[in-house]
C-alpha atoms as a PDB file:
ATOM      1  CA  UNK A   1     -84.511-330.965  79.489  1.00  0.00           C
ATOM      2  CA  UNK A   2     -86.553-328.609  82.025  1.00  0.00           C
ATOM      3  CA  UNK A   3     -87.429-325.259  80.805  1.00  0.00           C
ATOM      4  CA  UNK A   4     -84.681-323.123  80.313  1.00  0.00           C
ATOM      5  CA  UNK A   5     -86.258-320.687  82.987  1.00  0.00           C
ATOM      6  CA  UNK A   6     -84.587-322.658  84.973  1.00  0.00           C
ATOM      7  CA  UNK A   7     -81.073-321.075  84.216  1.00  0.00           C
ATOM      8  CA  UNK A   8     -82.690-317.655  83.610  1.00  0.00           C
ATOM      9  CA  UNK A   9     -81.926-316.466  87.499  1.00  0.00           C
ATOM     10  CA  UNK A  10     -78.332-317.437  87.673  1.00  0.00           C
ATOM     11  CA  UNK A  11     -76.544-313.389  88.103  1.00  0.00           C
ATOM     12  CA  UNK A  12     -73.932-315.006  85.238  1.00  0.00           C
ATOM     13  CA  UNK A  13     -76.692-315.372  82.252  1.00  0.00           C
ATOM     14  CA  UNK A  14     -77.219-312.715  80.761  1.00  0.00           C
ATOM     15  CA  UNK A  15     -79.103-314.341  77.630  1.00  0.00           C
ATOM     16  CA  UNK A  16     -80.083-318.038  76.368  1.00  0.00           C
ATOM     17  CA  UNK A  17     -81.868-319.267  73.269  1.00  0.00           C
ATOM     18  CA  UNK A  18     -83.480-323.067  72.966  1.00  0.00           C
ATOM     19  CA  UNK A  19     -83.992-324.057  69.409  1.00  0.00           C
ATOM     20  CA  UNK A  20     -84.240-327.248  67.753  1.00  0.00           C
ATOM     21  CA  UNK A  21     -81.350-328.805  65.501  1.00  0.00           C
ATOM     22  CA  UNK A  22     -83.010-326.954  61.962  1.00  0.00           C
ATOM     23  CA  UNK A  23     -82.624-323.826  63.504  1.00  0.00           C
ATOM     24  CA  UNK A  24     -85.862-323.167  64.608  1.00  0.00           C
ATOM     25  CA  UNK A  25     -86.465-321.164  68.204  1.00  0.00           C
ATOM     26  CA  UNK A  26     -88.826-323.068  70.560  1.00  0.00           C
ATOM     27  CA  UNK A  27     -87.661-320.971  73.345  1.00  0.00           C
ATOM     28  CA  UNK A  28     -85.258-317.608  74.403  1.00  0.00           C
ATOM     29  CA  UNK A  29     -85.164-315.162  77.190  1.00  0.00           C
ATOM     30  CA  UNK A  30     -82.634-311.897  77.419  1.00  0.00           C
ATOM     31  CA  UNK A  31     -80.914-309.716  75.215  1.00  0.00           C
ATOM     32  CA  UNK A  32     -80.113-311.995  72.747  1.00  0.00           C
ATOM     33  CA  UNK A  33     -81.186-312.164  69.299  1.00  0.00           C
ATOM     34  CA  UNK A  34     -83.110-315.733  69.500  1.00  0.00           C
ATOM     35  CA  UNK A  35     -84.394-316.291  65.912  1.00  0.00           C
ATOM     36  CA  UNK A  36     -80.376-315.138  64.689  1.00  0.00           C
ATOM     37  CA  UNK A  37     -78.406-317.168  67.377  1.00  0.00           C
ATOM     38  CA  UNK A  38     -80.699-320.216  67.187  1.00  0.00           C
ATOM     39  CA  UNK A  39     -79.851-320.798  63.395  1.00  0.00           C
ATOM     40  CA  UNK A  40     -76.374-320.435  64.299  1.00  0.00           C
ATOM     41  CA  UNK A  41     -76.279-322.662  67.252  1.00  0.00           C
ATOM     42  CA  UNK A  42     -77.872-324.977  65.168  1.00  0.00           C
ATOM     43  CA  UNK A  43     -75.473-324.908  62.327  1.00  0.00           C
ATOM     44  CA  UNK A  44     -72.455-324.863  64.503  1.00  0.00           C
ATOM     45  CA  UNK A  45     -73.557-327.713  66.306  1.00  0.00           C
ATOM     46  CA  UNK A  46     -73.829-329.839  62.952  1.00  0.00           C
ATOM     47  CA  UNK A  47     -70.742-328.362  61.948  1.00  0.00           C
ATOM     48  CA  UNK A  48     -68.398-328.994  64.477  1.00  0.00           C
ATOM     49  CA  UNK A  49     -70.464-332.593  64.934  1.00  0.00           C
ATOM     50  CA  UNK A  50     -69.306-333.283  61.379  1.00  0.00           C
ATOM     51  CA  UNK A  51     -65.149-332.217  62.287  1.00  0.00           C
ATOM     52  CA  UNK A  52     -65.362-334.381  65.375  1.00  0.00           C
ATOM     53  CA  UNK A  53     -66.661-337.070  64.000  1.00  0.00           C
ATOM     54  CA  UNK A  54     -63.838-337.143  60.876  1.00  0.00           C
ATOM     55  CA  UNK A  55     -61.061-336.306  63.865  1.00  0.00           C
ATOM     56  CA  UNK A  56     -62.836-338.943  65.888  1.00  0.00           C
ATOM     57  CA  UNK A  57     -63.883-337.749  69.046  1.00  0.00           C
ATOM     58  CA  UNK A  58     -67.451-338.936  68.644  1.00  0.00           C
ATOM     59  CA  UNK A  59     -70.716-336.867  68.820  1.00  0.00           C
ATOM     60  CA  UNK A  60     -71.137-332.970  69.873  1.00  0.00           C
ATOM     61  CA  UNK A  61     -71.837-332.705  73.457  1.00  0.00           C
ATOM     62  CA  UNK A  62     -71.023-328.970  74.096  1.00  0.00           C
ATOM     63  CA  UNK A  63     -68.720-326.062  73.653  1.00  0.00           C
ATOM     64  CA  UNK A  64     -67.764-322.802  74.595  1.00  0.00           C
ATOM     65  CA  UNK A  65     -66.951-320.124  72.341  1.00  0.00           C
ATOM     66  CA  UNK A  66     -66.162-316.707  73.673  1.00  0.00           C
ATOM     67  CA  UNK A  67     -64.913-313.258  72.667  1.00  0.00           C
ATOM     68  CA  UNK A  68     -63.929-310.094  74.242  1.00  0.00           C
ATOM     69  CA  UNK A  69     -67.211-309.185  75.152  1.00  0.00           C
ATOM     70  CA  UNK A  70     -69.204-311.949  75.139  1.00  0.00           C
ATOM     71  CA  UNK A  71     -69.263-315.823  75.901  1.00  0.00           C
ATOM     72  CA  UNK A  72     -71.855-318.441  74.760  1.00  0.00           C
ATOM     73  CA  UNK A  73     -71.873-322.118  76.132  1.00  0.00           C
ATOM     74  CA  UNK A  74     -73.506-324.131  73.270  1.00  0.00           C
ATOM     75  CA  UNK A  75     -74.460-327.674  74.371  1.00  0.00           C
ATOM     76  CA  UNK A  76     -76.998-330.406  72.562  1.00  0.00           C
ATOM     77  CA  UNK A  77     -79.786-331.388  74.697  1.00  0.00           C
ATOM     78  CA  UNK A  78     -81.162-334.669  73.108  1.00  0.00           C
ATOM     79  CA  UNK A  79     -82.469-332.874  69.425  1.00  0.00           C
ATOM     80  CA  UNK A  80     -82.924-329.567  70.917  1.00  0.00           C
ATOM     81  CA  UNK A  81     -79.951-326.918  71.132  1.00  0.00           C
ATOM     82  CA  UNK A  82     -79.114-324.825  73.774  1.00  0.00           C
ATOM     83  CA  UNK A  83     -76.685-321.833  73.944  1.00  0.00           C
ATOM     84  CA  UNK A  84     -76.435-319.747  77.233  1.00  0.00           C
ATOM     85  CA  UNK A  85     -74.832-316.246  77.031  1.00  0.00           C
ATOM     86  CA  UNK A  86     -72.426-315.312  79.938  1.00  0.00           C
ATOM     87  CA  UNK A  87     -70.559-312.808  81.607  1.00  0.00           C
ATOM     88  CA  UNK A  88     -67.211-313.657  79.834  1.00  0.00           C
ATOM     89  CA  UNK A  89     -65.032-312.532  82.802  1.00  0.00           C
ATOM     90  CA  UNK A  90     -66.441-314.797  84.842  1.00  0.00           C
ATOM     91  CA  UNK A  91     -64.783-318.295  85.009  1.00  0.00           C
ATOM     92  CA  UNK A  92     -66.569-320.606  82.379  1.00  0.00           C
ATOM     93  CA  UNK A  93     -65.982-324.242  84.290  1.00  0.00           C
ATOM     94  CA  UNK A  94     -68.255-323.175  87.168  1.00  0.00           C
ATOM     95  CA  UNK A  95     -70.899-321.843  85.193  1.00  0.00           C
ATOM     96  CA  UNK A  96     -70.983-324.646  82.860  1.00  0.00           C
ATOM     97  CA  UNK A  97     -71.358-327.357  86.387  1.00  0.00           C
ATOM     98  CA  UNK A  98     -73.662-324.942  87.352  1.00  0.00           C
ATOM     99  CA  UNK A  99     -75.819-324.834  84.001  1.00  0.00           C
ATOM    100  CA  UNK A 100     -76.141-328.532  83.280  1.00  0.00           C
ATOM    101  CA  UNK A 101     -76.870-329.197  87.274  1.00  0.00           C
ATOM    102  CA  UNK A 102     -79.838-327.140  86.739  1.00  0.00           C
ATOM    103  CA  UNK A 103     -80.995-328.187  83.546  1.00  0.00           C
END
């Protein structure tokens, strides 16, 4: 993965937080608590790894989880986790294309 700089530009991000699969932040940028959201990134990733695996859809690639006034894309990058906060009234498919292009 390049730095998440990368991503940092795009007028749709308003946060993102790089952190490796123990929780620990090795990266973060915007208004986003990255110490917080890393841990839980981290543990939602090996969570909902674990529920896929027993419903068998295979490994965690990514997901996107939003709410009414926020959206996060959470996707595993090799043994490093990344979740990008969004503006959640935008359209999340063409961010998403958008995100992984980049990165």
């Amino acid at each position: 993965m390049k730095d998440i700089s990368a991503i940092a530009g795009f007028p749709e991000v308003v946060g993102a937080v790089l952190s490796d699969l123990t929780g620990a932040l090795l990266d973060s940028f915007g208004s986003v608590d990255g110490e917080a959201a890393g841990a839980v990134h981290a543990y939602s990733v090996v969570s909902l790894g674990q529920a896929g695996e027993l419903l068998g859809l295979g490994a965690f690639e990514r997901a996107a989880i939003t709410g009414p006034g926020a959206a996060c894309l959470i996707t595993l990058e090799g043994e490093r986790v990344l979740g990008v906060y969004v503006d959640p009234t935008k359209p999340l498919p063409p961010i998403e294309k958008k995100i992984r292009d980049a990165l």
